[in-house]
Structure formats: structure tokens, C-alpha cells
PDB file of N, CA and C in Angstrom:
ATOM      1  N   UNK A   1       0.800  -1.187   0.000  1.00  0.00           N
ATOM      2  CA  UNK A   1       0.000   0.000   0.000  1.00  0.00           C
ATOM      3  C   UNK A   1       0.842   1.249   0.000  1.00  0.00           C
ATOM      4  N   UNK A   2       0.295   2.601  -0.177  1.00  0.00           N
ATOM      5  CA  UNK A   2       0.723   3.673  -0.159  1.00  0.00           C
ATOM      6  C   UNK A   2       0.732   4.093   1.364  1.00  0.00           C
ATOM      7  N   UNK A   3       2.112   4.919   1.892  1.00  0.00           N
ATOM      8  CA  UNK A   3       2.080   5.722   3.269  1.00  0.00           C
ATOM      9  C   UNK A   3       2.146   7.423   2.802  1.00  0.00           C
ATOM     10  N   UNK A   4       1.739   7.890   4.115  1.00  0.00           N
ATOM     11  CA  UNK A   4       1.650   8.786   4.322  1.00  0.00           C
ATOM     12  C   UNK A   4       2.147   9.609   5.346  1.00  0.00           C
ATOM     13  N   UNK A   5       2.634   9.990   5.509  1.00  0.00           N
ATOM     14  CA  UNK A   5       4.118  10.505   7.099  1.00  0.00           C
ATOM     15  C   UNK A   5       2.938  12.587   6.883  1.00  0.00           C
ATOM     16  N   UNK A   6       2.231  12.241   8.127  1.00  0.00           N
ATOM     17  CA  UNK A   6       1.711  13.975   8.688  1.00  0.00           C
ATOM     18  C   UNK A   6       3.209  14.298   9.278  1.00  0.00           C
ATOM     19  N   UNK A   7       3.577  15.592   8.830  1.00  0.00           N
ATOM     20  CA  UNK A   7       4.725  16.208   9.824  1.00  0.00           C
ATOM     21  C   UNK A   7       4.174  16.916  10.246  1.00  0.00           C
ATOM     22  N   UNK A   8       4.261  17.333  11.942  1.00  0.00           N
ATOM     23  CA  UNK A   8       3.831  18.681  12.732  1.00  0.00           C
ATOM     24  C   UNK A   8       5.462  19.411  12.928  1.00  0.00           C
ATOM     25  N   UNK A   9       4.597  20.482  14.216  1.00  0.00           N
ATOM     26  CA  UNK A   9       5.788  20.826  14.295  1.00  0.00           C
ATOM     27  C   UNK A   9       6.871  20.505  15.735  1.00  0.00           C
ATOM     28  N   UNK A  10       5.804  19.763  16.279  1.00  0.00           N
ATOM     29  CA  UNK A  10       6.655  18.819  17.845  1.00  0.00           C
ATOM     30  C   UNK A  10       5.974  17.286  17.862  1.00  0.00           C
ATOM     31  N   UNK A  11       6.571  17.018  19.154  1.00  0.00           N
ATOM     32  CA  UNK A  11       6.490  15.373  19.624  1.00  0.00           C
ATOM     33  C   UNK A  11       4.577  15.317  19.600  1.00  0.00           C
ATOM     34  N   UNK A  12       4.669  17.017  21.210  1.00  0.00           N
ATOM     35  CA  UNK A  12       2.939  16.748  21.540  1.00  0.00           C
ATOM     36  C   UNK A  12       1.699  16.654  20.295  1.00  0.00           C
ATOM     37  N   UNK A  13       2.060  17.528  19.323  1.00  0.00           N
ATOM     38  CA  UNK A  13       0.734  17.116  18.489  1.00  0.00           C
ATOM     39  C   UNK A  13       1.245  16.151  17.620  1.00  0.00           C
ATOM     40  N   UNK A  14       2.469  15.691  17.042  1.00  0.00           N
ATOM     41  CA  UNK A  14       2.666  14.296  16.479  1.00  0.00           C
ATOM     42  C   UNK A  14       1.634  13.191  17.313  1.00  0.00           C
ATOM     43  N   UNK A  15       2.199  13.046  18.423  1.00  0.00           N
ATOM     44  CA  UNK A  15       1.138  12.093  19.237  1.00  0.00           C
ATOM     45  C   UNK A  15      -0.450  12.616  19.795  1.00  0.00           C
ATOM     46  N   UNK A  16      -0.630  13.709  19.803  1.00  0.00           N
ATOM     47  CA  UNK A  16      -2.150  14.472  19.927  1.00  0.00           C
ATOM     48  C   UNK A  16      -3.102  13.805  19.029  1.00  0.00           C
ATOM     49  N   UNK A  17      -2.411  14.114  17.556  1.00  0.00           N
ATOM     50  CA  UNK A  17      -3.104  14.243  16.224  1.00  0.00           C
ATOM     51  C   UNK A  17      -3.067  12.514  15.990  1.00  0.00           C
ATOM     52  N   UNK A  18      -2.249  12.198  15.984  1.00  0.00           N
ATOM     53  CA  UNK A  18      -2.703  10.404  15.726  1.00  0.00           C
ATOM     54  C   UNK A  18      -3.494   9.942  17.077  1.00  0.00           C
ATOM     55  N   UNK A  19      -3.547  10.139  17.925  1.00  0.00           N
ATOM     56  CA  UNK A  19      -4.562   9.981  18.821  1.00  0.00           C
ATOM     57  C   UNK A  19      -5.846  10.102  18.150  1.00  0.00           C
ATOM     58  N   UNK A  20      -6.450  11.684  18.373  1.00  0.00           N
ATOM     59  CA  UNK A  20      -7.240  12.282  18.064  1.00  0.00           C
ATOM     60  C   UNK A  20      -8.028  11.280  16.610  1.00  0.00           C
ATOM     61  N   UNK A  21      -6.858  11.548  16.008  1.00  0.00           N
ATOM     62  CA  UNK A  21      -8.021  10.793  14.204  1.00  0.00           C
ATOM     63  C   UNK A  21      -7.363   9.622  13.925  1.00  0.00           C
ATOM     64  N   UNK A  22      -6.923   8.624  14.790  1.00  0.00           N
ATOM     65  CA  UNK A  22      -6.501   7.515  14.764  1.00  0.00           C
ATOM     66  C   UNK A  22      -7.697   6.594  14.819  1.00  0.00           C
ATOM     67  N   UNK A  23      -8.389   6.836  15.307  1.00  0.00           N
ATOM     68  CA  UNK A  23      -9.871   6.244  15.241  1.00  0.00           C
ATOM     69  C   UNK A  23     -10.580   6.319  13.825  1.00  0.00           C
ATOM     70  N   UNK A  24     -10.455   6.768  13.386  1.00  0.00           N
ATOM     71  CA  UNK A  24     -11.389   7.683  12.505  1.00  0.00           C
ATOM     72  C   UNK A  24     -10.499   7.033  10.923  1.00  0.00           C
ATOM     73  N   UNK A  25      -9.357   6.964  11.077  1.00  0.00           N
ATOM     74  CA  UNK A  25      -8.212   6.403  10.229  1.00  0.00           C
ATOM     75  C   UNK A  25      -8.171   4.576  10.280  1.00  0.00           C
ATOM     76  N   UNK A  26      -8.304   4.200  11.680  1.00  0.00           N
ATOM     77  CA  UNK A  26      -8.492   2.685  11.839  1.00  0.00           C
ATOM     78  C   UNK A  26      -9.745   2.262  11.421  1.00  0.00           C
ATOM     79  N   UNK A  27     -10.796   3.342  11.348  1.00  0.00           N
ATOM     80  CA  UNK A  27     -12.240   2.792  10.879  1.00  0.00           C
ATOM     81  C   UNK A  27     -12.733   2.276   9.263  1.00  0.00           C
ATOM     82  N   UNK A  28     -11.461   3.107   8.781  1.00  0.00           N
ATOM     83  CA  UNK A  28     -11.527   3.094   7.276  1.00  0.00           C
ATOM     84  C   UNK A  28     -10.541   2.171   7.091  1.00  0.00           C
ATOM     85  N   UNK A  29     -10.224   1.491   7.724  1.00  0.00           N
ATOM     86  CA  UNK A  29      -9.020  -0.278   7.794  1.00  0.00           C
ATOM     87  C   UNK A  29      -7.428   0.195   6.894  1.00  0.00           C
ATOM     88  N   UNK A  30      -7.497   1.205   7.868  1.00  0.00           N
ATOM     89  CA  UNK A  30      -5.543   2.048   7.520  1.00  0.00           C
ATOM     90  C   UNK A  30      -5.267   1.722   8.705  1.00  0.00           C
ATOM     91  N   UNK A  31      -3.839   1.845   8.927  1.00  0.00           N
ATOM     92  CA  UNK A  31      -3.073   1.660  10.344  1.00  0.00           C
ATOM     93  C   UNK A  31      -2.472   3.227  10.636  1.00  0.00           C
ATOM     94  N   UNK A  32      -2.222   3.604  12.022  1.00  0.00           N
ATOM     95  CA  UNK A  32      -2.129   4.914  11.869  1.00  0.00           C
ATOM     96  C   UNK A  32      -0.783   4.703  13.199  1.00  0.00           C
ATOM     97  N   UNK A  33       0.402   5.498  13.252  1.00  0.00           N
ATOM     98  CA  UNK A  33       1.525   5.340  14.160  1.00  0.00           C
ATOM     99  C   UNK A  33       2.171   6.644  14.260  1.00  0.00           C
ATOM    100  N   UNK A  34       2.756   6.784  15.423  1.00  0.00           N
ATOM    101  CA  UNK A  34       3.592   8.031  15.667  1.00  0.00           C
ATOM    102  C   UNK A  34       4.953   8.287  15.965  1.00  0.00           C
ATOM    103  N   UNK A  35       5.934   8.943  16.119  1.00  0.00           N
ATOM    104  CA  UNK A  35       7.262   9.020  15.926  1.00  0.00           C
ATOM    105  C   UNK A  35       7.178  10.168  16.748  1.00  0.00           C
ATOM    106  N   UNK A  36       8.004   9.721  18.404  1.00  0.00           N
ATOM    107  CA  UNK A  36       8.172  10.862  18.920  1.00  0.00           C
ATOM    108  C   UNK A  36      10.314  10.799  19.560  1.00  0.00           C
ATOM    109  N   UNK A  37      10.577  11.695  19.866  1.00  0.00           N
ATOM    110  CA  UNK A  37      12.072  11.934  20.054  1.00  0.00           C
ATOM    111  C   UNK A  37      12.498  10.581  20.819  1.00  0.00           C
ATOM    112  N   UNK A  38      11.590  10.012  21.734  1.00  0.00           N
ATOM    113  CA  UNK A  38      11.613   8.775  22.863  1.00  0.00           C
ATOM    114  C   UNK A  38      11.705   7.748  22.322  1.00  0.00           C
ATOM    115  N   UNK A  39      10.973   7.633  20.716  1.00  0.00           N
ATOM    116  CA  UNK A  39      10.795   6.219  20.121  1.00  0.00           C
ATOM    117  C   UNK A  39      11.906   6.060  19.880  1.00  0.00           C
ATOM    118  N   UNK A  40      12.382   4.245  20.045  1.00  0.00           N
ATOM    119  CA  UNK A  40      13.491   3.454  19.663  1.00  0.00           C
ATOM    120  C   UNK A  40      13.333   2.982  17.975  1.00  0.00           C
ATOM    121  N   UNK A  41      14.499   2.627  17.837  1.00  0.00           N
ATOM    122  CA  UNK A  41      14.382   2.253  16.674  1.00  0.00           C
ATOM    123  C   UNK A  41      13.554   1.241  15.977  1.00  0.00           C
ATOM    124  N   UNK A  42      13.116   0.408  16.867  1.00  0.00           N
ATOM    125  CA  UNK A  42      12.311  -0.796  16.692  1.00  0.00           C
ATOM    126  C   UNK A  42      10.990   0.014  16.260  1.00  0.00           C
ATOM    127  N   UNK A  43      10.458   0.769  17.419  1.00  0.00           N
ATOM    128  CA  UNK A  43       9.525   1.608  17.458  1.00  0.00           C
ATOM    129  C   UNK A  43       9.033   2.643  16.406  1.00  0.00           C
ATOM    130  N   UNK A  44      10.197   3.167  15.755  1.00  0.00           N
ATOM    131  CA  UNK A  44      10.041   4.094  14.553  1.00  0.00           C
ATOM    132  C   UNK A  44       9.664   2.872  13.539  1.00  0.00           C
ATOM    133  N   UNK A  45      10.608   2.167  13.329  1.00  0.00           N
ATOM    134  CA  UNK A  45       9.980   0.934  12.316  1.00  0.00           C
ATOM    135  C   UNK A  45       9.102   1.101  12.472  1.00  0.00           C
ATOM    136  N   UNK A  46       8.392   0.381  13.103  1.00  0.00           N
ATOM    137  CA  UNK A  46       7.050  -0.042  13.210  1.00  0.00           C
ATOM    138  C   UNK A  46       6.224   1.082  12.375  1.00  0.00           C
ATOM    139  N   UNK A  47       6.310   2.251  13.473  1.00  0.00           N
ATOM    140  CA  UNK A  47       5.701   3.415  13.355  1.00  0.00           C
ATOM    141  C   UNK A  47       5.592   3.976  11.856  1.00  0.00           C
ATOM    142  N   UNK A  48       6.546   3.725  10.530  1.00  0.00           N
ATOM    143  CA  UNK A  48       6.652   3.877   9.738  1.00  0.00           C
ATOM    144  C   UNK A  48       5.902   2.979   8.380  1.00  0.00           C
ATOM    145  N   UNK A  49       5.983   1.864   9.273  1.00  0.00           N
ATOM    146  CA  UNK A  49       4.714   0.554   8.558  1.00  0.00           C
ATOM    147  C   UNK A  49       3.817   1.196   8.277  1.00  0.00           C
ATOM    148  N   UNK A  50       3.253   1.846   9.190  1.00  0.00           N
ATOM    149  CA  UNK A  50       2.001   1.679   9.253  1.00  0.00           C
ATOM    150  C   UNK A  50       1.417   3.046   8.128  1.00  0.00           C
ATOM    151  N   UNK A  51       0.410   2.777   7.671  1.00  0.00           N
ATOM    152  CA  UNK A  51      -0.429   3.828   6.477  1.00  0.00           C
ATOM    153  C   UNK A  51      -0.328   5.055   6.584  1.00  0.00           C
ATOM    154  N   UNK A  52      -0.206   5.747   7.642  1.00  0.00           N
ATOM    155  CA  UNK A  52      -0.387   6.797   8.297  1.00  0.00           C
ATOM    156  C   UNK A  52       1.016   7.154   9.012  1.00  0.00           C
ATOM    157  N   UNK A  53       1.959   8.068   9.297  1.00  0.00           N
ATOM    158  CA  UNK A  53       2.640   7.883  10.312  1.00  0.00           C
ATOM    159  C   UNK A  53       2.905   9.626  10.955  1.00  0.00           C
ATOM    160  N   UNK A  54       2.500   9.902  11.608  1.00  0.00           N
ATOM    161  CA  UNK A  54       2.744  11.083  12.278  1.00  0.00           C
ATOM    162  C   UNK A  54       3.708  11.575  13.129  1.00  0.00           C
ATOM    163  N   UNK A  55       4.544  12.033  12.964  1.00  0.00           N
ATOM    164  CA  UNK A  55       5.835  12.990  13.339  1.00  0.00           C
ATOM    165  C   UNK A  55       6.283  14.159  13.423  1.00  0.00           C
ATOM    166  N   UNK A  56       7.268  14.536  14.176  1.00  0.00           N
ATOM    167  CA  UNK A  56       7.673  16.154  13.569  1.00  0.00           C
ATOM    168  C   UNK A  56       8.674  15.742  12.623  1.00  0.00           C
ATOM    169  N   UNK A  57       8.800  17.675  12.159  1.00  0.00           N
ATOM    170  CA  UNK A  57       9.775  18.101  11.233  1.00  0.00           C
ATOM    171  C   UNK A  57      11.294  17.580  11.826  1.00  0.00           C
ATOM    172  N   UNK A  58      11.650  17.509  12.845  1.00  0.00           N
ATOM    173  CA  UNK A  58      12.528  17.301  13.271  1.00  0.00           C
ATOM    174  C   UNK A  58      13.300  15.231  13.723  1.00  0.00           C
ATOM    175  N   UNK A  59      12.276  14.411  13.716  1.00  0.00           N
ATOM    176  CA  UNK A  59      12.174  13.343  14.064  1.00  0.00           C
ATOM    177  C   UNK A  59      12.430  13.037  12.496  1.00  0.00           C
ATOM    178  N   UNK A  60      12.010  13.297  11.289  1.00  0.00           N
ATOM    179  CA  UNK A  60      12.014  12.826  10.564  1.00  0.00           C
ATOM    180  C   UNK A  60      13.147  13.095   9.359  1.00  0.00           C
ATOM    181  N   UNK A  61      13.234  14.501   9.520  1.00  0.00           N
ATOM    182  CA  UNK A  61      14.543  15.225   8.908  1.00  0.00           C
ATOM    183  C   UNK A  61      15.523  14.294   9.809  1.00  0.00           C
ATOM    184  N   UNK A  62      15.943  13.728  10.848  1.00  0.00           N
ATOM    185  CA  UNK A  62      16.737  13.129  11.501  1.00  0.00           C
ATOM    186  C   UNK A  62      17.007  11.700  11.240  1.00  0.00           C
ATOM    187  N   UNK A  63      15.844  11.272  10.733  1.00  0.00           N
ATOM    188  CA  UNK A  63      15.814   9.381  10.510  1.00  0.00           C
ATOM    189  C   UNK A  63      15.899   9.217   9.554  1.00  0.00           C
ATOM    190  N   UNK A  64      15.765  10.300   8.481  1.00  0.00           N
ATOM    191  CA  UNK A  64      16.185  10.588   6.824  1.00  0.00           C
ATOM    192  C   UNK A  64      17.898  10.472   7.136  1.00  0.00           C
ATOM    193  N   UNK A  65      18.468  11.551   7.892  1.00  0.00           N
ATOM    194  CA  UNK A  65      19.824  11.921   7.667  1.00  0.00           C
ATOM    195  C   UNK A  65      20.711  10.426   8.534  1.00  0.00           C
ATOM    196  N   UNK A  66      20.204   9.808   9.699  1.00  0.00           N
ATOM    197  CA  UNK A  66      20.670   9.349  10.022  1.00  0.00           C
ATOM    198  C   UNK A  66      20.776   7.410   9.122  1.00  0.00           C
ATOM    199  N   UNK A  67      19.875   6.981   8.521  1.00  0.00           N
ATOM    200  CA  UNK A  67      19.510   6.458   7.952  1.00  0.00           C
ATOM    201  C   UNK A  67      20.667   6.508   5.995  1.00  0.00           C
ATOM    202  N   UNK A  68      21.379   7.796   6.204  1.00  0.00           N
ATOM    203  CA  UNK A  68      22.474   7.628   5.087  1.00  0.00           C
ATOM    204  C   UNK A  68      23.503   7.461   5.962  1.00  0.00           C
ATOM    205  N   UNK A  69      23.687   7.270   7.421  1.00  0.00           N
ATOM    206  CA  UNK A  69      24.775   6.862   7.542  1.00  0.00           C
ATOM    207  C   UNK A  69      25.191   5.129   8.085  1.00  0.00           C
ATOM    208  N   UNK A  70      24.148   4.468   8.075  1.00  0.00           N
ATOM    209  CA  UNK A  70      23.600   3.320   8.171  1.00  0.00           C
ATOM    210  C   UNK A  70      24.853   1.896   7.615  1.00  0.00           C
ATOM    211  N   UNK A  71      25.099   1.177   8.073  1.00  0.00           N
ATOM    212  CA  UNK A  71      26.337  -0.036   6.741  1.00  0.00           C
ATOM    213  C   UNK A  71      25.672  -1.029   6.733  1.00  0.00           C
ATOM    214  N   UNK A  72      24.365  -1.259   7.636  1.00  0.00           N
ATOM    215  CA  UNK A  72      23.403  -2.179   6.772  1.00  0.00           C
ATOM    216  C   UNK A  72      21.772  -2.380   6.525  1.00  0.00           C
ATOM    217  N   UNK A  73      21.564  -2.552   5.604  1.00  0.00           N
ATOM    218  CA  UNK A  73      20.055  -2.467   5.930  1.00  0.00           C
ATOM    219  C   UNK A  73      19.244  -2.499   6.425  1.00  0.00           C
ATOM    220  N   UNK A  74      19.318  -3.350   7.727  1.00  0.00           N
ATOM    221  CA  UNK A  74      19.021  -3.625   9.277  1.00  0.00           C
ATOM    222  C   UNK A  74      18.398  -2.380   9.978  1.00  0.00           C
ATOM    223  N   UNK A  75      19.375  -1.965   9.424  1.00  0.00           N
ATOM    224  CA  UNK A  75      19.880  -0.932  10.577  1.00  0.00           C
ATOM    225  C   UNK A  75      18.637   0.651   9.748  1.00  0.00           C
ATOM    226  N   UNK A  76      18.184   0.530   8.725  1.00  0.00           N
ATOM    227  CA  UNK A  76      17.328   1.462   8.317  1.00  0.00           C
ATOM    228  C   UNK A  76      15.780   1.443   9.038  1.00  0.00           C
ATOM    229  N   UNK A  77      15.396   2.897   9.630  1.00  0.00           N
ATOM    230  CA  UNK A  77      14.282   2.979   9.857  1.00  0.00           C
ATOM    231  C   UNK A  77      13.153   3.797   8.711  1.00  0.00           C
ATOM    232  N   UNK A  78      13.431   4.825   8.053  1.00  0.00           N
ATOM    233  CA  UNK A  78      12.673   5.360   8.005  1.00  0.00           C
ATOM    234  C   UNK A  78      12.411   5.143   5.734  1.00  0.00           C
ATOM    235  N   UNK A  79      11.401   4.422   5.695  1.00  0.00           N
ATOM    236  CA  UNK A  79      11.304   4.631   3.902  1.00  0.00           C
ATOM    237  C   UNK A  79      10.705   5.680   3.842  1.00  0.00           C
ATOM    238  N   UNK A  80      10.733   6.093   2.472  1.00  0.00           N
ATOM    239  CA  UNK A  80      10.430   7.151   1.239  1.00  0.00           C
ATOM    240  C   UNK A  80       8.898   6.923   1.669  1.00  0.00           C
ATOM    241  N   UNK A  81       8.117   7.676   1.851  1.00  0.00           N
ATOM    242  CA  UNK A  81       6.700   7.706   1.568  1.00  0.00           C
ATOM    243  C   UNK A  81       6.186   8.110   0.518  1.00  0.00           C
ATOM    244  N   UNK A  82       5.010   8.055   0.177  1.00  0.00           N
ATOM    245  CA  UNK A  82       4.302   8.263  -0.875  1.00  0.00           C
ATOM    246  C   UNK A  82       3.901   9.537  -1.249  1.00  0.00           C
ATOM    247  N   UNK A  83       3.329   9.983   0.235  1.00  0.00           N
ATOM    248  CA  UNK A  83       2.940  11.331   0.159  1.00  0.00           C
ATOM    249  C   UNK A  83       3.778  12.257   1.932  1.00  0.00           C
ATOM    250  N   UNK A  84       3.954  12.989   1.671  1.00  0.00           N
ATOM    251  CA  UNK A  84       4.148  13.831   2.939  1.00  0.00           C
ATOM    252  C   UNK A  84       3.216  15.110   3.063  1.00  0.00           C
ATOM    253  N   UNK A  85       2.652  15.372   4.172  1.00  0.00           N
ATOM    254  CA  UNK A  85       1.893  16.143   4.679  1.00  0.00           C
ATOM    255  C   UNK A  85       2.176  17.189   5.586  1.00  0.00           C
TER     256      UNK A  85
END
């Protein structure tokens, strides 16, 4: 399927806003996840699966940059989305 990464502009409404219309997003059978400064890497994975993924400008400009310095694929969290918001 196609993702979609909402960027705000902090952690609180990254996680506010997928709260808030995470319901509303799971009703229409999308998966919806968030990316805050705390999430582990396992955690951003995940968070990036999913249809929806909500973050800041800063969490994501970061898992972009950190993600070219990576030596194995393993080790990548964050794909190319489809659309950014």
C-alpha cells in the first residue's frame, strides 16, 4: 500500500493528532503510528509501517539523515513515503 508521514511541528501534536483521528483512520481499515524523540528504533519501524505515520519536522529530517549513515540495511528505519503532509 501507499504511506503517508503527517509532519507537525513537535512530539505533543505528532502524538495528539494520531490519537485524536486515529480512530477515525483505523475505521476506514488504515493503520495509523507516531514518531516521537523517545521512540526506539524498533519503534520508529514499526511506526513507519504503518499507512499513516505522524511525526515532527525534526524526528524525521533526523531518521532521513541518520539512515544515510547506516552499513546495513538492518539498521534502516525510516522509507520514502508516498505522500508527505
Amino acid at each position: 500500500g501507499r504511506n503517508v508521514h503527517v509532519i507537525t511541528i513537535n512530539d505533543y501534536l505528532a502524538r495528539r493528532d494520531a490519537e485524536w483521528v486515529g480512530p477515525l483512520i483505523e475505521a476506514m481499515g488504515l493503520t495509523v503510528g507516531w514518531i516521537t524523540a523517545d521512540s526506539t528504533a524498533a519503534e520508529r519501524r514499526t511506526a513507519y509501517t504503518c499507512d499513516v505515520t505522524y511525526a515532527s519536522v525534526n524526528e524525521i529530517g533526523f531518521d532521513v539523515l541518520r539512515d544515510q549513515l547506516v552499513t546495513t540495511v538492518d539498521d534502516l528505519v525510516s522509507p520514502n513515503p508516498d505522500v508527505a503532509l
